[in-house]
PDB file of N, CA and C in Angstrom:
ATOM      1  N   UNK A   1       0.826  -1.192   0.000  1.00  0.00           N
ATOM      2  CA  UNK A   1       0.000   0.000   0.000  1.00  0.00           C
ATOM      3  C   UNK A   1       0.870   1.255   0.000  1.00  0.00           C
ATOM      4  N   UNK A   2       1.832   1.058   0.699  1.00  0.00           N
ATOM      5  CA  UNK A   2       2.402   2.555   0.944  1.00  0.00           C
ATOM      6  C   UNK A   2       3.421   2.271  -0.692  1.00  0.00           C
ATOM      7  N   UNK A   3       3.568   1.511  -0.540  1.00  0.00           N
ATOM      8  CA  UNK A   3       4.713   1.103  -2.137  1.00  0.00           C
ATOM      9  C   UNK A   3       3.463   2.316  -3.499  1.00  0.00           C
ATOM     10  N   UNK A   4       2.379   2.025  -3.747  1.00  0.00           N
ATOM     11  CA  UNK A   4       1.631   2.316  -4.432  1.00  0.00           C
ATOM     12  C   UNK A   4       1.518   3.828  -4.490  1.00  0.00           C
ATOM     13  N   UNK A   5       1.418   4.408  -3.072  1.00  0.00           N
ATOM     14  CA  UNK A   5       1.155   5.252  -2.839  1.00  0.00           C
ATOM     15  C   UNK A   5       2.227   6.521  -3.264  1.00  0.00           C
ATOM     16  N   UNK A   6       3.599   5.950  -2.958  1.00  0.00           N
ATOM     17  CA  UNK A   6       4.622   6.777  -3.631  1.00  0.00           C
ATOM     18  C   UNK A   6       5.030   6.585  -5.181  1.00  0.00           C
ATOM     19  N   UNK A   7       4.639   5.135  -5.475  1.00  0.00           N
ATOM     20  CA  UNK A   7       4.309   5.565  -6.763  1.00  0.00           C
ATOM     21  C   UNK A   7       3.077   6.121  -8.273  1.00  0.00           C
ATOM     22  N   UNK A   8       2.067   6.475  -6.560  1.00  0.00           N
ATOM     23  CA  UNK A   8       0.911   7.505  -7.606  1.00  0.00           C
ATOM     24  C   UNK A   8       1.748   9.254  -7.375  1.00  0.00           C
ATOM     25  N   UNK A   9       2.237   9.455  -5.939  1.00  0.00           N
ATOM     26  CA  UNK A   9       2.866  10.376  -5.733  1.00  0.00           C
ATOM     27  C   UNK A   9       4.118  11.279  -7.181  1.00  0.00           C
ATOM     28  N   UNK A  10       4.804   9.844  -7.156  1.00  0.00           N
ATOM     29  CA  UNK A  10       5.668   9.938  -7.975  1.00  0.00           C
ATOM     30  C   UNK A  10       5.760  10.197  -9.475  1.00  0.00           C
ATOM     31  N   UNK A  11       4.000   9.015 -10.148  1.00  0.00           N
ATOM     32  CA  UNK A  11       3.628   9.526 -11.518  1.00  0.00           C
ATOM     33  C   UNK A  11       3.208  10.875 -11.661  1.00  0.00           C
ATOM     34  N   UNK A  12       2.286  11.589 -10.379  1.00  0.00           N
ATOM     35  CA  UNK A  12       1.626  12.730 -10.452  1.00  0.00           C
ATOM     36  C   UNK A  12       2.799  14.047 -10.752  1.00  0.00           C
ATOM     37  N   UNK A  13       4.148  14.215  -9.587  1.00  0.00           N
ATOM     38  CA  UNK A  13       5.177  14.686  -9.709  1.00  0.00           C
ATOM     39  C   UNK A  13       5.742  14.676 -11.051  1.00  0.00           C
ATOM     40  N   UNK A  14       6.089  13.796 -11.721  1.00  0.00           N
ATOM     41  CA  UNK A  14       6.655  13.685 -13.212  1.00  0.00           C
ATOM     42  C   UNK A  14       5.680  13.956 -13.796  1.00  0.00           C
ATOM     43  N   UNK A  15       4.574  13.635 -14.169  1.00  0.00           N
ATOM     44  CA  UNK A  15       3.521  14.348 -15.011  1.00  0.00           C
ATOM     45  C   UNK A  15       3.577  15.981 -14.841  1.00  0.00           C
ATOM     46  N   UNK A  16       3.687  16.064 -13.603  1.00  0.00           N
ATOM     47  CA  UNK A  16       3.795  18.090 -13.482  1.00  0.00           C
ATOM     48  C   UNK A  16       4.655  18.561 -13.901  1.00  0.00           C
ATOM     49  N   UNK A  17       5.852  17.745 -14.095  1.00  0.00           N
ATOM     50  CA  UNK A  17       6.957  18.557 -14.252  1.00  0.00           C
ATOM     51  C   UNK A  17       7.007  18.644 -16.089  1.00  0.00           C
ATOM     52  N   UNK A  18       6.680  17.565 -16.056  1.00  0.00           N
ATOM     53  CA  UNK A  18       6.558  16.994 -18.118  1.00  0.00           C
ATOM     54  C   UNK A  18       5.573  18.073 -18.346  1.00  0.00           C
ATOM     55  N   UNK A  19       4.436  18.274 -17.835  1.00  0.00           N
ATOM     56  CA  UNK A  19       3.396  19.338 -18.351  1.00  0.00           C
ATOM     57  C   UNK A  19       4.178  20.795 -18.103  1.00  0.00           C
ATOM     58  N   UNK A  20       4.404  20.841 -16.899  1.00  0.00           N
ATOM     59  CA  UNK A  20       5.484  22.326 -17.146  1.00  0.00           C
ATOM     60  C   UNK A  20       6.747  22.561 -18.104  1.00  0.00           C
ATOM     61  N   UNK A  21       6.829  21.563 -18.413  1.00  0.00           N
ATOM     62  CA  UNK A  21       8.928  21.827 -19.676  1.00  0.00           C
ATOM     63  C   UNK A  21       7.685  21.813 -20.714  1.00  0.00           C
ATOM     64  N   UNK A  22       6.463  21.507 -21.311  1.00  0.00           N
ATOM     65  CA  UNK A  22       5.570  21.469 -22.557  1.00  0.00           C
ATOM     66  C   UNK A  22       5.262  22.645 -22.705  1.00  0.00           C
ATOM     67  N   UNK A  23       4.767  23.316 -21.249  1.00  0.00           N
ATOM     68  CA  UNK A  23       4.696  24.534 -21.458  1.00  0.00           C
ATOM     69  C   UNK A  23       5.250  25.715 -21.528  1.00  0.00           C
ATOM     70  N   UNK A  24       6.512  25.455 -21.237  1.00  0.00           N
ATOM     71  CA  UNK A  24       7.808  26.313 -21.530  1.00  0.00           C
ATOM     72  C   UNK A  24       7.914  26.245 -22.893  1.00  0.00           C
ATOM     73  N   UNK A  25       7.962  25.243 -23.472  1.00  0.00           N
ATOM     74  CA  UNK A  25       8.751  25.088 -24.442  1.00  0.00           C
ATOM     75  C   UNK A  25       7.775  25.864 -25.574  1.00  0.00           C
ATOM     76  N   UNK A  26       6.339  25.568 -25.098  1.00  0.00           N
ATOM     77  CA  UNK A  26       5.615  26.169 -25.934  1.00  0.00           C
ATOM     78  C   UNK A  26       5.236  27.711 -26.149  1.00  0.00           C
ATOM     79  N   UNK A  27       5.670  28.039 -24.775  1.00  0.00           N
ATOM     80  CA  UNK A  27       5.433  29.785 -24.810  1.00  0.00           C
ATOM     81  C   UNK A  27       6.838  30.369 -25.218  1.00  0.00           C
ATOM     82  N   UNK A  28       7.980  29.184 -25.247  1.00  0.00           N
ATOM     83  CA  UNK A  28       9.386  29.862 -25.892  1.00  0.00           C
ATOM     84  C   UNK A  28       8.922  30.073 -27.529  1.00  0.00           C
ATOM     85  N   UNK A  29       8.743  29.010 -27.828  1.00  0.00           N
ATOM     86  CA  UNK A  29       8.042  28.773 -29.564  1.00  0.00           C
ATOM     87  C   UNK A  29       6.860  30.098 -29.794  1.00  0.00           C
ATOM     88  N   UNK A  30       5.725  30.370 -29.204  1.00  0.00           N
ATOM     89  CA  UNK A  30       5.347  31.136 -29.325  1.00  0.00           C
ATOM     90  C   UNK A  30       5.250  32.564 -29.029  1.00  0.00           C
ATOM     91  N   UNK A  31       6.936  32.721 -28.514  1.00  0.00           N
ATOM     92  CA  UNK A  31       6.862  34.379 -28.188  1.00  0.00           C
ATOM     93  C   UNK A  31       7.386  34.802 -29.256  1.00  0.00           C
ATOM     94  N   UNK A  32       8.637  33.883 -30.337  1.00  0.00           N
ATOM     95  CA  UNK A  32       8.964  34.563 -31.274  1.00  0.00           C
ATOM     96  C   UNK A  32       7.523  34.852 -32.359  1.00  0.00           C
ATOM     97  N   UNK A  33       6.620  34.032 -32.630  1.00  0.00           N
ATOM     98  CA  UNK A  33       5.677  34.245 -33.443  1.00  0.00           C
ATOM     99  C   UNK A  33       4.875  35.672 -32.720  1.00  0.00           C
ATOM    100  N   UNK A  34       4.703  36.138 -31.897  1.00  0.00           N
ATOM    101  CA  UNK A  34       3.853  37.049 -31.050  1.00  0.00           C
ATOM    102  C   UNK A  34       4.917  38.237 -31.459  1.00  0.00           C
ATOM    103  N   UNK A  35       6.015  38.101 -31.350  1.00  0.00           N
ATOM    104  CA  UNK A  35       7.064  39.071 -31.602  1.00  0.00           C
ATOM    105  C   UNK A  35       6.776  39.705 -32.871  1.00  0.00           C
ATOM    106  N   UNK A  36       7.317  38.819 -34.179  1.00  0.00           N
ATOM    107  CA  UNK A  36       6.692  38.976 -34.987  1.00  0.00           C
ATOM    108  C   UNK A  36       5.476  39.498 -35.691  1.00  0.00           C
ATOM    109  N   UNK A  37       4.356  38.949 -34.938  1.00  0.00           N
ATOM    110  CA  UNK A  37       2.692  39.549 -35.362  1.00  0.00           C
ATOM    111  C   UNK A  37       2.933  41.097 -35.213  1.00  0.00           C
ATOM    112  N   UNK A  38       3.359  41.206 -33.962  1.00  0.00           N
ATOM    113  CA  UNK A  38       3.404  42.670 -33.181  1.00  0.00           C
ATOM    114  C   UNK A  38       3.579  44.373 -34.502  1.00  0.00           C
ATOM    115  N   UNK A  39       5.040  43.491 -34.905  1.00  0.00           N
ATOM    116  CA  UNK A  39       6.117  44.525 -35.878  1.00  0.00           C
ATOM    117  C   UNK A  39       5.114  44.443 -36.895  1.00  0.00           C
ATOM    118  N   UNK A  40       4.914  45.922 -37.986  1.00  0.00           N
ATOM    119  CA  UNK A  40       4.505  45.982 -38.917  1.00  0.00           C
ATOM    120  C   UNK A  40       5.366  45.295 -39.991  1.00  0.00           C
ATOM    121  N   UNK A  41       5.015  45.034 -41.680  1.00  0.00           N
ATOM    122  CA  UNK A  41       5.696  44.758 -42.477  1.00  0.00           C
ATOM    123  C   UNK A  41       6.969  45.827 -42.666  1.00  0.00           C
ATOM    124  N   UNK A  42       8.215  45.028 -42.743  1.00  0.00           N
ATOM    125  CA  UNK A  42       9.442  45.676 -43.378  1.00  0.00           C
ATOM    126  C   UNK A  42       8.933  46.335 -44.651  1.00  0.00           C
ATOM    127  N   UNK A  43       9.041  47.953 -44.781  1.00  0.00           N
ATOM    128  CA  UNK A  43       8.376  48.765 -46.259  1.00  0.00           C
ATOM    129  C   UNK A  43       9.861  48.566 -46.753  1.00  0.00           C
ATOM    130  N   UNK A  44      11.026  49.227 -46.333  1.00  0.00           N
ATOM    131  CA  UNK A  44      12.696  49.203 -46.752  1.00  0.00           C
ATOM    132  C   UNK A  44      13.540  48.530 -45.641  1.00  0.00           C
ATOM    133  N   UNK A  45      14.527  48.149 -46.883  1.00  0.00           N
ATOM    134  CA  UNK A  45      15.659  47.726 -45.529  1.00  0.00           C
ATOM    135  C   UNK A  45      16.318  48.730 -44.400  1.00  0.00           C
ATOM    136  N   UNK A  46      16.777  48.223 -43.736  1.00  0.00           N
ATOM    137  CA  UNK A  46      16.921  49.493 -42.537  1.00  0.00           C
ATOM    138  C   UNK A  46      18.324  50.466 -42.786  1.00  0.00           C
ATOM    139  N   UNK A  47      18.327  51.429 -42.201  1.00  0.00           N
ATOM    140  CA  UNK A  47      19.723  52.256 -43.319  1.00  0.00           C
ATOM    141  C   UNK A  47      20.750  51.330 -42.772  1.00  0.00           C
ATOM    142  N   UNK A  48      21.668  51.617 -44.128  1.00  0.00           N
ATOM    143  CA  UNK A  48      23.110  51.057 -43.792  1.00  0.00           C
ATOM    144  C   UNK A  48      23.101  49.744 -44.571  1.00  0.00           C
ATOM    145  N   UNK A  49      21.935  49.041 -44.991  1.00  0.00           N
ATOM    146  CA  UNK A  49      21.980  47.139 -45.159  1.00  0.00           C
ATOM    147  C   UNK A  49      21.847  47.865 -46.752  1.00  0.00           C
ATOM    148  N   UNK A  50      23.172  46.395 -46.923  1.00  0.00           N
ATOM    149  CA  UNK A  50      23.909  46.354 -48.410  1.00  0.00           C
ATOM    150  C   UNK A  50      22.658  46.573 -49.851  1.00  0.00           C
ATOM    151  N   UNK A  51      21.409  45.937 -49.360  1.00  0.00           N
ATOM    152  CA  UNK A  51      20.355  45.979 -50.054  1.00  0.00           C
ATOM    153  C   UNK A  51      19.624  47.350 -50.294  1.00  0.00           C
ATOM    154  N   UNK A  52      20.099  48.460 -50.548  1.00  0.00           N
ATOM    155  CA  UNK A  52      19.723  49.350 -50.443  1.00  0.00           C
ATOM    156  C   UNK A  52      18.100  49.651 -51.567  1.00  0.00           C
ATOM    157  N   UNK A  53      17.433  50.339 -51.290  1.00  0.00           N
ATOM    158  CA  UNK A  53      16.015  50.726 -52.430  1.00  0.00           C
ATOM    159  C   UNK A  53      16.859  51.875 -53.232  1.00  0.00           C
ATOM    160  N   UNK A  54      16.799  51.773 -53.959  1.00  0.00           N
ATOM    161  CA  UNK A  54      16.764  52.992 -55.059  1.00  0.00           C
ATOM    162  C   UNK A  54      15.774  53.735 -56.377  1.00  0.00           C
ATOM    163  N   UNK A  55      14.733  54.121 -55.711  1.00  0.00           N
ATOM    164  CA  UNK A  55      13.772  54.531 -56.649  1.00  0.00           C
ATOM    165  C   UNK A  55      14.116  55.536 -57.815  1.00  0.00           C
ATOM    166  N   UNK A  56      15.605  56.346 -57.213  1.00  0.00           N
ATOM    167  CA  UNK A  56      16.166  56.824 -58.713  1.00  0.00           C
ATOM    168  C   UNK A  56      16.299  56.168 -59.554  1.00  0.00           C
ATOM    169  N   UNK A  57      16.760  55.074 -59.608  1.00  0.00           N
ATOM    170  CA  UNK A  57      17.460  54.095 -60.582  1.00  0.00           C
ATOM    171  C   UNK A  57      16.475  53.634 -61.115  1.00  0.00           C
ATOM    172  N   UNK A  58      16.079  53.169 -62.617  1.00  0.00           N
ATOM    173  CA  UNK A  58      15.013  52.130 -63.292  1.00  0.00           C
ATOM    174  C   UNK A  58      15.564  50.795 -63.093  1.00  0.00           C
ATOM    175  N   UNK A  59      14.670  50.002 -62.956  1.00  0.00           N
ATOM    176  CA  UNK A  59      14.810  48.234 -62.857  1.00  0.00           C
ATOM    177  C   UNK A  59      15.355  47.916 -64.521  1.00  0.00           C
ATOM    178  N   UNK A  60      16.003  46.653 -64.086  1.00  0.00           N
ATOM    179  CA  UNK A  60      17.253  46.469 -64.591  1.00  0.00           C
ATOM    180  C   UNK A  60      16.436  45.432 -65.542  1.00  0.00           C
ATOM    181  N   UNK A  61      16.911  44.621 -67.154  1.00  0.00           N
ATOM    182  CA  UNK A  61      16.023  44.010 -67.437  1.00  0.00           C
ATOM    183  C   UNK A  61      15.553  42.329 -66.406  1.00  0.00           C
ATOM    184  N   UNK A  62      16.213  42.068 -65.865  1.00  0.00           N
ATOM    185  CA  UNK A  62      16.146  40.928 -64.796  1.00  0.00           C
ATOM    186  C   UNK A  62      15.200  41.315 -63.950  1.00  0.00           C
ATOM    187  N   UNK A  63      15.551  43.073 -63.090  1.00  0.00           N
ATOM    188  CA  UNK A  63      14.384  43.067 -62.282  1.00  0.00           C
ATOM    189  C   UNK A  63      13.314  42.801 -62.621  1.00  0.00           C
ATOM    190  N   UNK A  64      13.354  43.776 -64.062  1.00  0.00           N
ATOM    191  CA  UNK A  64      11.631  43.326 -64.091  1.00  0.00           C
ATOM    192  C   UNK A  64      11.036  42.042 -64.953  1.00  0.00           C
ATOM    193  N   UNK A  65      11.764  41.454 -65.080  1.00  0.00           N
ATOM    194  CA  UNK A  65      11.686  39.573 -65.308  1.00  0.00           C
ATOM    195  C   UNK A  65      10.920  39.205 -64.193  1.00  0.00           C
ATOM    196  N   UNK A  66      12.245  39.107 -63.323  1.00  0.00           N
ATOM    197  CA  UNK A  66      11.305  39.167 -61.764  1.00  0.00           C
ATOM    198  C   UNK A  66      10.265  39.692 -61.093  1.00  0.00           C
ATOM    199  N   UNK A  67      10.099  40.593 -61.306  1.00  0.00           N
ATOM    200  CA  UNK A  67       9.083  41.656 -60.726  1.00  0.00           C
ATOM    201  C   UNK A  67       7.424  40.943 -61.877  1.00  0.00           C
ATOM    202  N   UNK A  68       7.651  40.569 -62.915  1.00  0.00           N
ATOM    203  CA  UNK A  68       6.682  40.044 -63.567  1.00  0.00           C
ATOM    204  C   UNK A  68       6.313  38.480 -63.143  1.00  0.00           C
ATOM    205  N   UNK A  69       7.620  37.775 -62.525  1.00  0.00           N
ATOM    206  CA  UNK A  69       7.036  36.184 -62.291  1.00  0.00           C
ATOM    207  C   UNK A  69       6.687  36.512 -60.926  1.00  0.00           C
ATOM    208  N   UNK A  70       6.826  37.346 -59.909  1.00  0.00           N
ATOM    209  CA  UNK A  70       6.155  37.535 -59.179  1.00  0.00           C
ATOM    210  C   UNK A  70       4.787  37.944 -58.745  1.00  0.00           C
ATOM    211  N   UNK A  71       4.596  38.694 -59.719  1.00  0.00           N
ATOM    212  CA  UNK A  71       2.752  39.318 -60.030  1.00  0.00           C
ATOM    213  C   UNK A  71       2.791  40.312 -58.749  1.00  0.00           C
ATOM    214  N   UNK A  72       1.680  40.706 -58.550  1.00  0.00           N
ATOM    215  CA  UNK A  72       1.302  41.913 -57.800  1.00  0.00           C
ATOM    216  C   UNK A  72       1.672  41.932 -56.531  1.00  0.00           C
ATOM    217  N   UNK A  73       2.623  42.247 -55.939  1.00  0.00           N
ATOM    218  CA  UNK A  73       2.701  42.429 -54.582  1.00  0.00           C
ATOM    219  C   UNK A  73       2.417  43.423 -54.262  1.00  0.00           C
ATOM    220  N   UNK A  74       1.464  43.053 -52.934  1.00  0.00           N
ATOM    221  CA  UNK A  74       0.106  43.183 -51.900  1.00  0.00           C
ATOM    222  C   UNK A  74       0.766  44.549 -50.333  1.00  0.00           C
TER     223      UNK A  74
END
């Protein structure tokens, strides 16, 4: 009896602890997505990054190759 008893003790203990690392793990996984939602869409890259926009410049014939197999971006 008492044998039983520490091991309902014991499943209950490991079950809590297994349900708590599930739920860590799951609010780690879902803070980057929440992070994310938060920030509006990137309009330009941020100053300084090699990718610079240049609306002086006309698209190149490739860009707009590309810019056509892409279709309308939203």
């Amino acid at each position: 009896m008492a044998f039983a008893r520490r091991m309902r003790r014991f499943t209950r203990a490991l079950v809590a602890e297994v349900w708590r690392s599930l739920v860590a793990v799951g609010a780690v996984q879902l803070a980057g997505e929440t992070a994310r939602a938060d920030n509006p869409l990137v309009q330009a890259p941020p100053p300084g990054h090699p990718e610079r926009l240049r609306p002086d410049l006309p698209l190149t014939a490739l860009e707009r190759a590309l810019l056509k197999d892409f279709g309308p971006v939203a």
